[in-house]
N, C-alpha and C. Protein backbone atom coordinates (compact mmCIF):
# COMPACT_ATOMS: atom_id res chain seq x y z
N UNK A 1 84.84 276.54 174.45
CA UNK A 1 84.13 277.49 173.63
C UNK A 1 82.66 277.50 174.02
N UNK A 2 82.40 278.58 174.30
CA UNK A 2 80.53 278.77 174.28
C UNK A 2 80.31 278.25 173.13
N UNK A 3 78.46 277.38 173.53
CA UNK A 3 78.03 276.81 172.86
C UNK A 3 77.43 277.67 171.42
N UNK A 4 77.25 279.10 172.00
CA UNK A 4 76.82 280.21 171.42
C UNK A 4 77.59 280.48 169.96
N UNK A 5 78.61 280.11 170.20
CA UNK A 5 79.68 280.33 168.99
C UNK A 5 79.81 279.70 168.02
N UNK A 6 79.15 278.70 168.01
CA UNK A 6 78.96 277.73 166.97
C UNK A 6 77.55 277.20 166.54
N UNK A 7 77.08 276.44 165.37
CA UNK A 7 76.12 275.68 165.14
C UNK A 7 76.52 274.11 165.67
N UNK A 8 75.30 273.32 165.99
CA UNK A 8 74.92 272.33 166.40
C UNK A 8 74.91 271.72 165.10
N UNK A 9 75.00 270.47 165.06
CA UNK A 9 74.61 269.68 163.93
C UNK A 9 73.60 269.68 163.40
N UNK A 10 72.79 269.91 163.87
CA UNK A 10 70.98 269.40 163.60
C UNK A 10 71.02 271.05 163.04
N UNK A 11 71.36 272.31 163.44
CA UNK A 11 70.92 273.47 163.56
C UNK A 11 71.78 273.75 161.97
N UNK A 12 73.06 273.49 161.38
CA UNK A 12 74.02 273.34 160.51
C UNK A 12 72.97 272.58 159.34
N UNK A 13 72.78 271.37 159.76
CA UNK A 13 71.82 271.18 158.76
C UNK A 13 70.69 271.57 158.30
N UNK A 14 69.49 272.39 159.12
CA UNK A 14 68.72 272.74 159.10
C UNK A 14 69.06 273.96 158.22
N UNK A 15 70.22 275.17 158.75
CA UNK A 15 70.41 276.44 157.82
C UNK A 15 70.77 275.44 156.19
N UNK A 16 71.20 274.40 156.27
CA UNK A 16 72.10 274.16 154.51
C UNK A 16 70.43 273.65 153.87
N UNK A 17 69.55 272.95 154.84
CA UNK A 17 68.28 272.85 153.80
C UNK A 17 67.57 273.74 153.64
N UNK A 18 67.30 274.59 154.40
CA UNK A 18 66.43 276.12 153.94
C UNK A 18 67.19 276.83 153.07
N UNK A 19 68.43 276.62 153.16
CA UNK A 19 69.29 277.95 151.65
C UNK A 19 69.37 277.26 150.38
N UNK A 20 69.27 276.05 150.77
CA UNK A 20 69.17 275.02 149.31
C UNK A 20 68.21 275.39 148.91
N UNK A 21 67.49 275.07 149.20
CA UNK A 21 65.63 275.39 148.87
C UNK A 21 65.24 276.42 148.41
N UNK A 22 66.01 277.70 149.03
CA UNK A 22 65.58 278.92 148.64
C UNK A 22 66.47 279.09 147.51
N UNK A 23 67.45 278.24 147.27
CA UNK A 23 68.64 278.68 146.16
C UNK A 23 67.56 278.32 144.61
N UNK A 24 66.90 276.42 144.65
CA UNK A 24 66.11 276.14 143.95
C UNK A 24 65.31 277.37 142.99
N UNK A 25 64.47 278.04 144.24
CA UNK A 25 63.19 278.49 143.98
C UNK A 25 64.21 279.67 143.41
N UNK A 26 65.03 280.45 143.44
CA UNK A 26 65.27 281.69 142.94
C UNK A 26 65.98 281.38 141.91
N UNK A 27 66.70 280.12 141.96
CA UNK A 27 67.47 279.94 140.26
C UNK A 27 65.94 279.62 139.28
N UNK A 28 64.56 279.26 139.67
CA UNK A 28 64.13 279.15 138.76
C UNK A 28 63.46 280.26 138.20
N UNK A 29 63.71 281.41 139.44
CA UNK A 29 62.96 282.67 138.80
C UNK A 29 63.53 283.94 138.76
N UNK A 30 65.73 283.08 138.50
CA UNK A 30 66.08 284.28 137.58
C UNK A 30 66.80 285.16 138.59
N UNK A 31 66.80 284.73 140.21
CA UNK A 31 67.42 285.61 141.08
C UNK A 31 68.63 284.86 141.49
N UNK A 32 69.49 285.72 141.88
CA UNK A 32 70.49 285.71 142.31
C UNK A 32 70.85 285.28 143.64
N UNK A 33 70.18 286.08 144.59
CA UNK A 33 70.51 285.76 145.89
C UNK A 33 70.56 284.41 146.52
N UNK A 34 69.35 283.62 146.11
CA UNK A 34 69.49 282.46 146.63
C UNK A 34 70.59 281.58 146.02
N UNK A 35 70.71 281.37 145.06
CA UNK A 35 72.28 280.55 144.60
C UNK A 35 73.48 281.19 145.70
N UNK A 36 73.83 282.60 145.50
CA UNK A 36 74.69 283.23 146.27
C UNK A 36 74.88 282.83 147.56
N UNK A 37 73.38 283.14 148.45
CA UNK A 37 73.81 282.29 149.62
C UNK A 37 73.68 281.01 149.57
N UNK A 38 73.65 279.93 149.20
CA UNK A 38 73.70 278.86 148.98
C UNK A 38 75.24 278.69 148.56
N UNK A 39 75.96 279.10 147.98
CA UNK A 39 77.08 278.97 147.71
C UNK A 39 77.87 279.59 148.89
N UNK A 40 77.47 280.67 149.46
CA UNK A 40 78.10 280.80 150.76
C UNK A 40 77.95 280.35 151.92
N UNK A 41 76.81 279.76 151.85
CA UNK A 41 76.74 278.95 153.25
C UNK A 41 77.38 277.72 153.29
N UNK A 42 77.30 276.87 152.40
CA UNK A 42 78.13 275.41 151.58
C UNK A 42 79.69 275.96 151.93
N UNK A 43 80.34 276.75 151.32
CA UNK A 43 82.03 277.16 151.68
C UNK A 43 82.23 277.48 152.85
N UNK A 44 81.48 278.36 153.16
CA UNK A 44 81.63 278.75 154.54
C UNK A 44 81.55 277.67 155.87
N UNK A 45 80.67 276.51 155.71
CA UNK A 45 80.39 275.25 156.42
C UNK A 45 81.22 274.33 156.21
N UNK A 46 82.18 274.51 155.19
CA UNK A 46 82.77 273.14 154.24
C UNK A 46 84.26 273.49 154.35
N UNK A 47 84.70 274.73 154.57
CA UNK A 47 86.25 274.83 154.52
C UNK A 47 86.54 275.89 156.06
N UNK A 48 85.39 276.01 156.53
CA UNK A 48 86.09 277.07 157.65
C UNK A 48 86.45 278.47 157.07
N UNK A 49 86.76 278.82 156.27
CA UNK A 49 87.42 279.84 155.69
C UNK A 49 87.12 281.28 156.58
N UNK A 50 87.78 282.17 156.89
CA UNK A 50 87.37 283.18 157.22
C UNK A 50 86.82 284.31 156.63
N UNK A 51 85.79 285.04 156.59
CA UNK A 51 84.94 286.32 155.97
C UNK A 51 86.30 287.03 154.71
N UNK A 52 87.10 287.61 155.32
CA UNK A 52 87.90 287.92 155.01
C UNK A 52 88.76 286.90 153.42
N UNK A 53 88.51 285.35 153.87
CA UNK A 53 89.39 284.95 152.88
C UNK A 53 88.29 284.51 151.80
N UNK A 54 87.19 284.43 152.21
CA UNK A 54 85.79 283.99 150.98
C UNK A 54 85.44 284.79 150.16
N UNK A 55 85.89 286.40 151.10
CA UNK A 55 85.50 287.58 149.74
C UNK A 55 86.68 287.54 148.75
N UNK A 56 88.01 287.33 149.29
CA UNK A 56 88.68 287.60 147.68
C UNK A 56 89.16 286.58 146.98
N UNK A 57 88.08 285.25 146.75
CA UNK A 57 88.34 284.00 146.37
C UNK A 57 87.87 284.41 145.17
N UNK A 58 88.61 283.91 143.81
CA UNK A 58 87.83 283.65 142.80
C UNK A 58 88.11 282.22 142.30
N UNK A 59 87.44 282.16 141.05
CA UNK A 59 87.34 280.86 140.25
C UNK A 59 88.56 279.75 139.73
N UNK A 60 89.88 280.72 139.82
CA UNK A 60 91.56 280.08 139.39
C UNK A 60 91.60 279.69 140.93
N UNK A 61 91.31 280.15 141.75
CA UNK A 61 91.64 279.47 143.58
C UNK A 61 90.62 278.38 143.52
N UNK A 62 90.04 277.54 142.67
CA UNK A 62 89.47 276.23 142.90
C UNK A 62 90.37 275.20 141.77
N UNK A 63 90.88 274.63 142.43
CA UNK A 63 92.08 273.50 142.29
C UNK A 63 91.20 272.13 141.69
N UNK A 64 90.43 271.89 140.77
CA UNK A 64 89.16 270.71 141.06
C UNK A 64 90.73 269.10 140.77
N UNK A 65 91.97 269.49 140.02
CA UNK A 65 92.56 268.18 140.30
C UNK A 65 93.06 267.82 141.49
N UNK A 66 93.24 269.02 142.05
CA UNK A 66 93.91 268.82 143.27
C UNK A 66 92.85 268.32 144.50
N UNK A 67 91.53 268.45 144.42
CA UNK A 67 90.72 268.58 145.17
C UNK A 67 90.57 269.84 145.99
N UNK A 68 90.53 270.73 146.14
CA UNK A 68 90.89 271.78 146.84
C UNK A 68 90.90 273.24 146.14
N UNK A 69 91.23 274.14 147.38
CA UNK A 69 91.16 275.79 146.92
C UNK A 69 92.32 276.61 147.51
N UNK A 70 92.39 276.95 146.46
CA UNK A 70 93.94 277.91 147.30
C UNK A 70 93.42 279.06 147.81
N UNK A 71 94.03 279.66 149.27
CA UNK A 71 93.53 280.70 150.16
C UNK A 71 94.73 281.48 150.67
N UNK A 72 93.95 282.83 150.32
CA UNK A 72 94.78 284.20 150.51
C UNK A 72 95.06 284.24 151.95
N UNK A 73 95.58 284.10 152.88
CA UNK A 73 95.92 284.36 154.19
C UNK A 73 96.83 285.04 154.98
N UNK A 74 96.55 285.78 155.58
CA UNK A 74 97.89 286.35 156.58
C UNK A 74 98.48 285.62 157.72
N UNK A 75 99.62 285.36 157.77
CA UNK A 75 100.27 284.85 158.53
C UNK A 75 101.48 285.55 159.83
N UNK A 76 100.61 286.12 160.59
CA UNK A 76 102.25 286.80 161.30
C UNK A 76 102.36 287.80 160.70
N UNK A 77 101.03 288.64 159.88
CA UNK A 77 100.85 289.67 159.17
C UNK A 77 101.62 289.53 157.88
N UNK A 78 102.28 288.98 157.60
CA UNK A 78 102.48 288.27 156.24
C UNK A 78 101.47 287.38 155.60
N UNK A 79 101.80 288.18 153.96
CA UNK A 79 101.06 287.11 152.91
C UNK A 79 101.40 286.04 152.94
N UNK A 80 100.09 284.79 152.79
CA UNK A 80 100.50 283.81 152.75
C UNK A 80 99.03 283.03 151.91
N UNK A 81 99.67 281.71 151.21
CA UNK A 81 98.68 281.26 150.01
C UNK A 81 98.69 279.99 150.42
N UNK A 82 97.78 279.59 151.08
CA UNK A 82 97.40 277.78 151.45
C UNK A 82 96.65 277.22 150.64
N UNK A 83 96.81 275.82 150.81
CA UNK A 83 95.86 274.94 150.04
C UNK A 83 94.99 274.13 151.17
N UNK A 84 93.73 274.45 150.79
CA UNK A 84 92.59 274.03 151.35
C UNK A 84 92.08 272.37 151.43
N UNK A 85 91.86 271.50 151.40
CA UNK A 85 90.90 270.53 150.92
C UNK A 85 89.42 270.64 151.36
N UNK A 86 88.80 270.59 149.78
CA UNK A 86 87.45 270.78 150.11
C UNK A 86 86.51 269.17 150.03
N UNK A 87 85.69 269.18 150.86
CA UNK A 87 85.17 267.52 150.63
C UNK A 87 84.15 267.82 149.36
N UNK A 88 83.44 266.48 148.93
CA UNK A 88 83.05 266.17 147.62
C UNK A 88 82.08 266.72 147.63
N UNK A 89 81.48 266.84 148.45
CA UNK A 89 79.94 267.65 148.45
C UNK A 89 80.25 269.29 147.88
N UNK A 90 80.99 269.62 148.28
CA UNK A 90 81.66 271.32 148.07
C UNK A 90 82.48 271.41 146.72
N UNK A 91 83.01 270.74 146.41
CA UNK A 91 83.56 270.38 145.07
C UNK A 91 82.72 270.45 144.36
N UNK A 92 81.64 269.66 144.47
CA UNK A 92 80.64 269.59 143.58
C UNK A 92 79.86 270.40 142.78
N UNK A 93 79.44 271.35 144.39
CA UNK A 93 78.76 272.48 144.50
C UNK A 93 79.64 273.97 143.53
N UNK A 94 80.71 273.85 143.45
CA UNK A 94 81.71 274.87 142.87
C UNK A 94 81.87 274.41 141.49
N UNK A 95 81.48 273.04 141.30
CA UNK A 95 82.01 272.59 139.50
C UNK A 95 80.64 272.88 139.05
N UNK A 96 79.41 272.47 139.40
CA UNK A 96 78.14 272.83 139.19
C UNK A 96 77.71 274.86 139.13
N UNK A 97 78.57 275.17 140.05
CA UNK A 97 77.87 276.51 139.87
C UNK A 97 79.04 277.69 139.16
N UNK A 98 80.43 276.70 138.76
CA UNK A 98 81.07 277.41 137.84
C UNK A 98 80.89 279.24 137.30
N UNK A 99 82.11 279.71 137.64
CA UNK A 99 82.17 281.40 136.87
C UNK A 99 82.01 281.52 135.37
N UNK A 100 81.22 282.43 135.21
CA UNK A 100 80.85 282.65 133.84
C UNK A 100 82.21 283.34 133.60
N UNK A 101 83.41 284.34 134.71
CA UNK A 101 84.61 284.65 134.27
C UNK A 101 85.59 283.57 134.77
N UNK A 102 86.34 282.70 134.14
CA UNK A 102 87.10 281.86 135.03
C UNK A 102 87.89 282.76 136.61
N UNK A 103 88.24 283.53 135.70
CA UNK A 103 89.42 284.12 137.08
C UNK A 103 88.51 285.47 137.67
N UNK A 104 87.44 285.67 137.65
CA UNK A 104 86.75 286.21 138.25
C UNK A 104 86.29 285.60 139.53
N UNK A 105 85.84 286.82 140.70
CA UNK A 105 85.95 286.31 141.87
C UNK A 105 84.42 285.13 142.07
N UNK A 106 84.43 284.64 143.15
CA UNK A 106 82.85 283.49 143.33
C UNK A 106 81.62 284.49 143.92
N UNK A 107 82.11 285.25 144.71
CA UNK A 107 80.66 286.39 144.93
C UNK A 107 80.66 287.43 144.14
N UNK A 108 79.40 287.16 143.18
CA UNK A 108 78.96 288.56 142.85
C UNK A 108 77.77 288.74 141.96
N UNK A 109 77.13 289.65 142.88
CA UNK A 109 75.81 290.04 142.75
C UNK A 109 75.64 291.19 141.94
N UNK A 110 74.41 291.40 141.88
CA UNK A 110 73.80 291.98 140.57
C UNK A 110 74.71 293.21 140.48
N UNK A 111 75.19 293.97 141.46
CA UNK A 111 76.21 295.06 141.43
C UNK A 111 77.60 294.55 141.62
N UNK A 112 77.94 293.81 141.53
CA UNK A 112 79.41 293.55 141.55
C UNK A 112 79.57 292.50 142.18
N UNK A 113 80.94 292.58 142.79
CA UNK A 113 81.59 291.55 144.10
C UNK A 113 81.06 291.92 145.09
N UNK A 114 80.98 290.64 145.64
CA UNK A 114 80.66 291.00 147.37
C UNK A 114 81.76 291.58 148.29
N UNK A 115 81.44 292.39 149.18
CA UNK A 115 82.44 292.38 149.84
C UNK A 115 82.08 292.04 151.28
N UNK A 116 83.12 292.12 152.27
CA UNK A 116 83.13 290.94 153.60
C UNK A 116 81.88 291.79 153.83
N UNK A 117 81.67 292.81 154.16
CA UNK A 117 80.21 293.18 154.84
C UNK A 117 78.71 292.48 153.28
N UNK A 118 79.01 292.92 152.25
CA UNK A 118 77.77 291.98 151.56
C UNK A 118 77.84 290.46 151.94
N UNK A 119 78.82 289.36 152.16
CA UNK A 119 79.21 288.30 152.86
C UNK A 119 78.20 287.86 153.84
N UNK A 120 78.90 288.97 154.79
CA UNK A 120 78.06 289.53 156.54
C UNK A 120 76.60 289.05 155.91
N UNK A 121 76.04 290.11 155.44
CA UNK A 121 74.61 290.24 155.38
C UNK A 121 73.97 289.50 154.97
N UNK A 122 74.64 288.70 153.41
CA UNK A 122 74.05 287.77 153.22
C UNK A 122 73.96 286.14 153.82
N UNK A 123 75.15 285.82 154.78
CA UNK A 123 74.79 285.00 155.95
C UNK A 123 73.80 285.28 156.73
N UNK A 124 73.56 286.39 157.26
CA UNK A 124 72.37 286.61 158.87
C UNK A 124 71.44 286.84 157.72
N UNK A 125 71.04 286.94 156.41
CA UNK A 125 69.86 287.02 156.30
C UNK A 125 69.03 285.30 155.83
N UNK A 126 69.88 284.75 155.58
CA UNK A 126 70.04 283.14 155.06
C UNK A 126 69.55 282.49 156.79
N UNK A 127 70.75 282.87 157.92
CA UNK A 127 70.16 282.00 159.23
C UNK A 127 68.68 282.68 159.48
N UNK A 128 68.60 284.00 159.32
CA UNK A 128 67.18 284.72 159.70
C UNK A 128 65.97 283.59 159.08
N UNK A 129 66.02 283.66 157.61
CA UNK A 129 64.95 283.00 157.04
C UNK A 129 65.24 281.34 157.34
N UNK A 130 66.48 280.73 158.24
CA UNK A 130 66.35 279.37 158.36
C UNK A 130 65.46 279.35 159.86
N UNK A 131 65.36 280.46 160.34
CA UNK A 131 64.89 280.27 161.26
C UNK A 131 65.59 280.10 162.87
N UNK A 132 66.97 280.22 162.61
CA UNK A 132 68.02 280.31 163.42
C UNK A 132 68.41 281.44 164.43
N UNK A 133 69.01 281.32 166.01
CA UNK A 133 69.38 282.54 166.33
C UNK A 133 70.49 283.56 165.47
N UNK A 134 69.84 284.99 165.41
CA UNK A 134 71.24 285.94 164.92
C UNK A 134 72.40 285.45 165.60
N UNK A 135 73.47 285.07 164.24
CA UNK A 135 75.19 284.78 164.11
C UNK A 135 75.79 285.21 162.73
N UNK A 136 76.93 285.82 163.31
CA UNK A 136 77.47 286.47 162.04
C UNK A 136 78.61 285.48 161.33
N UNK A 137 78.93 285.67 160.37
CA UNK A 137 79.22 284.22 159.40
C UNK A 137 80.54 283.89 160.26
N UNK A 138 81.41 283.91 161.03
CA UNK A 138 82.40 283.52 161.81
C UNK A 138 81.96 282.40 162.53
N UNK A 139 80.41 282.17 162.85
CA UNK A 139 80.05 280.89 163.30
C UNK A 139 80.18 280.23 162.57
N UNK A 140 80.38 280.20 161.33
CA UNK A 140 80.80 279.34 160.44
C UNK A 140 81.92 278.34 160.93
N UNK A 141 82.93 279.40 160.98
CA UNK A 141 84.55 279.00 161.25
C UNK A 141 84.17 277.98 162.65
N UNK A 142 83.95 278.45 163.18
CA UNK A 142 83.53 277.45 164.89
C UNK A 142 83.38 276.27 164.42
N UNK A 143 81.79 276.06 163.88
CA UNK A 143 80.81 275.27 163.57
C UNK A 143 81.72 274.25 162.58
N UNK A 144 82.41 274.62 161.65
CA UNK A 144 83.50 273.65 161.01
C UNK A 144 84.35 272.99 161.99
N UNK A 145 84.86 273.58 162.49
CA UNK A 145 85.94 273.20 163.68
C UNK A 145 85.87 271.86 164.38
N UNK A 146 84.59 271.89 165.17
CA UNK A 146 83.89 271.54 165.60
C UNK A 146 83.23 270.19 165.30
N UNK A 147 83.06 270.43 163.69
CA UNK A 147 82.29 269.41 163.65
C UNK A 147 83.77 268.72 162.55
N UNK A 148 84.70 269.00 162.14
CA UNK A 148 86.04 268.47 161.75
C UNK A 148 86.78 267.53 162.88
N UNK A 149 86.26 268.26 163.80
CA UNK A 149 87.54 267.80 165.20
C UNK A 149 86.61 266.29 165.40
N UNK A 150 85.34 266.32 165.70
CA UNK A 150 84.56 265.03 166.00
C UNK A 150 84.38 264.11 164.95
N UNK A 151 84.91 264.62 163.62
CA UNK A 151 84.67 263.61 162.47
C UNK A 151 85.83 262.59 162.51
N UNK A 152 87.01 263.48 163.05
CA UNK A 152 88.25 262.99 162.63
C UNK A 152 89.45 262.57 164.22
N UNK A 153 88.50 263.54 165.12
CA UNK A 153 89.67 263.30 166.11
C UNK A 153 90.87 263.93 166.04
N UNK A 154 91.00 264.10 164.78
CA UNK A 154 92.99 265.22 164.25
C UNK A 154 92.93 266.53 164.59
N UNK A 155 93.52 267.16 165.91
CA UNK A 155 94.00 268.50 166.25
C UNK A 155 94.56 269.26 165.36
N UNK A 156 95.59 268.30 164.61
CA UNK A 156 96.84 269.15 163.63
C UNK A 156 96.01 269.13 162.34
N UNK A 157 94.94 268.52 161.76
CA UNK A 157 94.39 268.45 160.86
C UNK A 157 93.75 270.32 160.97
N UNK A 158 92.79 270.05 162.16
CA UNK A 158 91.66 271.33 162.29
C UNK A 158 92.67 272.21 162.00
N UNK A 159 93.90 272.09 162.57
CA UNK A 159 95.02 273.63 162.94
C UNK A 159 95.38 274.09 161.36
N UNK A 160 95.71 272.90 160.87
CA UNK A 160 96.17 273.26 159.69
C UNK A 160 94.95 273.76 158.13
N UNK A 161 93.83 273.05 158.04
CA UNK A 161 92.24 273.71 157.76
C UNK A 161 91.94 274.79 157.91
N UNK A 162 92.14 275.53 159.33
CA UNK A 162 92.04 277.02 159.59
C UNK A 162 93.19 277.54 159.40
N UNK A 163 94.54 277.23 158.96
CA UNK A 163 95.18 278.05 158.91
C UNK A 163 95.84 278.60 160.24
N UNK A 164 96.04 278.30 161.32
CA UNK A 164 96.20 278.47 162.90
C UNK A 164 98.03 278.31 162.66
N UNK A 165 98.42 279.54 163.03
CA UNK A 165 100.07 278.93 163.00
C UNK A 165 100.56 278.06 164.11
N UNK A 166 100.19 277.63 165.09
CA UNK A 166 99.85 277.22 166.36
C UNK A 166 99.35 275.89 167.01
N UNK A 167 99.41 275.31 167.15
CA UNK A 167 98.54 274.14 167.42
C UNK A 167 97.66 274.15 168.65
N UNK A 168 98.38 275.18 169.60
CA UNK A 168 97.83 275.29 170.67
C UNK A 168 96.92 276.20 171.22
N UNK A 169 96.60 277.16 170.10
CA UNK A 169 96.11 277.94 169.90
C UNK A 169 94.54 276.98 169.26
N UNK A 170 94.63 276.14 168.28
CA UNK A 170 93.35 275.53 167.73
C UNK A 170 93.00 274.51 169.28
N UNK A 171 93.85 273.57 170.07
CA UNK A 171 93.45 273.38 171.21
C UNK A 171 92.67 273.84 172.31
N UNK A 172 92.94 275.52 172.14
CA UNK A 172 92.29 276.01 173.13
C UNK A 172 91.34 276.39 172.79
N UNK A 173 90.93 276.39 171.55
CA UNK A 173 89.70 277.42 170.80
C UNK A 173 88.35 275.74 170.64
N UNK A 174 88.76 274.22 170.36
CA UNK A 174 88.28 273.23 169.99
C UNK A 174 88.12 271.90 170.51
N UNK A 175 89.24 271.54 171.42
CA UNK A 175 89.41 270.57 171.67
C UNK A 175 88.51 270.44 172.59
N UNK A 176 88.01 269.42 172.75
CA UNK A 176 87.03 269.10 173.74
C UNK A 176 85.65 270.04 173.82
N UNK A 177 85.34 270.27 173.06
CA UNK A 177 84.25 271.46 172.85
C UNK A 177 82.46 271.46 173.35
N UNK A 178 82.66 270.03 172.64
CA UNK A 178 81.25 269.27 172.56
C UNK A 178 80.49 268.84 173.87
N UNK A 179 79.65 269.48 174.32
CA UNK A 179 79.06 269.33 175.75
C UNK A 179 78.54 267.41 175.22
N UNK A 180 77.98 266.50 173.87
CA UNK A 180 77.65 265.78 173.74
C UNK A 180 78.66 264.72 174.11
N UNK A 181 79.87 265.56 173.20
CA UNK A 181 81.18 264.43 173.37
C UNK A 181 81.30 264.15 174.59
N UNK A 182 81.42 265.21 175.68
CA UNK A 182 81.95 264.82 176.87
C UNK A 182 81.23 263.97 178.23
N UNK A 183 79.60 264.28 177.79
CA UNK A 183 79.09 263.06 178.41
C UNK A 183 79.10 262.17 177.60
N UNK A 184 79.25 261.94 176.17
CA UNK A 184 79.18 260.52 175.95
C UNK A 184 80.61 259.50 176.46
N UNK A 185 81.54 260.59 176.82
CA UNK A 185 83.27 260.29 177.43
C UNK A 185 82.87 259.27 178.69
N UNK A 186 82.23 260.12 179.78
CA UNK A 186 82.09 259.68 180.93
C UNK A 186 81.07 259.36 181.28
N UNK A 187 80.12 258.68 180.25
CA UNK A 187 78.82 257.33 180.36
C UNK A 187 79.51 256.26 179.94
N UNK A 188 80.47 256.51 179.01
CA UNK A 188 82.10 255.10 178.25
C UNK A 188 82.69 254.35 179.75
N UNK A 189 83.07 255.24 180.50
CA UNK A 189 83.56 255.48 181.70
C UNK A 189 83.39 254.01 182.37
N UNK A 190 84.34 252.79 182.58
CA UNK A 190 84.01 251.80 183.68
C UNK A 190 82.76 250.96 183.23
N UNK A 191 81.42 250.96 182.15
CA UNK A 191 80.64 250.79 181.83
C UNK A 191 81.02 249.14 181.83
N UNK A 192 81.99 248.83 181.19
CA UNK A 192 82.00 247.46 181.32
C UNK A 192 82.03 246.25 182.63
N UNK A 193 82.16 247.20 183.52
CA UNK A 193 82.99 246.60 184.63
C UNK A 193 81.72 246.42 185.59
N UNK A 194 80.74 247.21 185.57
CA UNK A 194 79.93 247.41 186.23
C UNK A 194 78.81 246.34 186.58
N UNK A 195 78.69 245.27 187.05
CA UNK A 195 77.70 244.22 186.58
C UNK A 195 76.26 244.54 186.52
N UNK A 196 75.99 243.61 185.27
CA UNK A 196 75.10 244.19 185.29
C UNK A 196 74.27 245.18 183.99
N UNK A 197 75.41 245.62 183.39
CA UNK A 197 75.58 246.98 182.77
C UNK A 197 75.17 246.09 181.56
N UNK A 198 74.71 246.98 180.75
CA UNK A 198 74.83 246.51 179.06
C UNK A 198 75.93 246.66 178.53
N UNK A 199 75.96 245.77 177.24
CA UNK A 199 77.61 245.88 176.69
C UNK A 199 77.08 246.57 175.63
């Protein structure tokens, strides 16, 4: 995968502290947007989810016993309803910023629900003000991938997270991705053997 297609770690963290920040300053003065993207950049970083499956999430698709969120998906162009696991940080973030309608959807702004293009916009305008190159929220999906596959090492884990009917299909899109991983592979390389070498 081009490096282009995804966020970097350092670059991932950098967009989640500028939308935090800006989430702060606008919950204290009554606006909307910044919570909003703050809540979309957090899901979007935290479950992979695709544009498509974040707009028609509401508040009954967060599972908090289960840990997790149930997701609308097509499968083979068939409906299909997965269960997500979301980590604790994202959990958190969803029990804290709770629907004033339970079964009402999680985006929606002063005119309504978002939809995948309000989504769109309000990602590139969140990386704009982090200071980031223009990427449209699908770097998201990468950037999870990515940074799932190096946390954990599990192929069938990532496959099954995104929803991938395939395994070989998330292989070709992840595995081995990391220009870091792969020299840190082959500096591992014989290192011991070498006299001389540090252990």
């Amino acid at each position: 995968m081009e490096r282009t297609k995804y966020l970097d770690h350092a670059e991932a963290e950098q967009l989640r502290r500028s939308v935090l920040a800006e989430a702060v300053v606008d919950a204290r003065a009554g606006r909307v947007r910044g919570p909003l993207a703050w809540l979309l950049v957090d899901l979007a970083l935290g479950t992979g989810l695709r544009v498509s499956e974040l707009a028609v999430l509401t508040w009954a698709d967060v599972d908090s016993r289960r840990r997790g969120l149930w997701v609308n998906r097509r499968k083979r162009r068939t409906p299909a309803r997965e269960f997500v696991p979301l980590g604790l940080s994202v959990r958190e973030h969803l029990q804290e910023a709770g629907g004033a309608d339970p079964a009402g959807p999680l985006f929606v702004g002063k005119r309504g629900p978002l939809s995948r293009a309000g989504l769109q916009s309000l990602w590139r305008g969140a990386v704009t003000r982090a200071g980031l190159p223009d990427c449209g929220i699908h770097t998201a999906r990468h950037t999870y991938a990515v940074e799932l596959l190096a946390a954990t090492g599990n192929l069938r884990q990532v496959q099954l997270n995104l929803g991938h009917t395939r395994i070989d299909m998330t292989a070709r899109m992840y595995a081995d991705v990391q220009w870091s991983d792969r020299l840190a592979g082959v500096d591992a390389m014989y290192r011991q053997d070498v006299p001389g070498a540090a252990s």
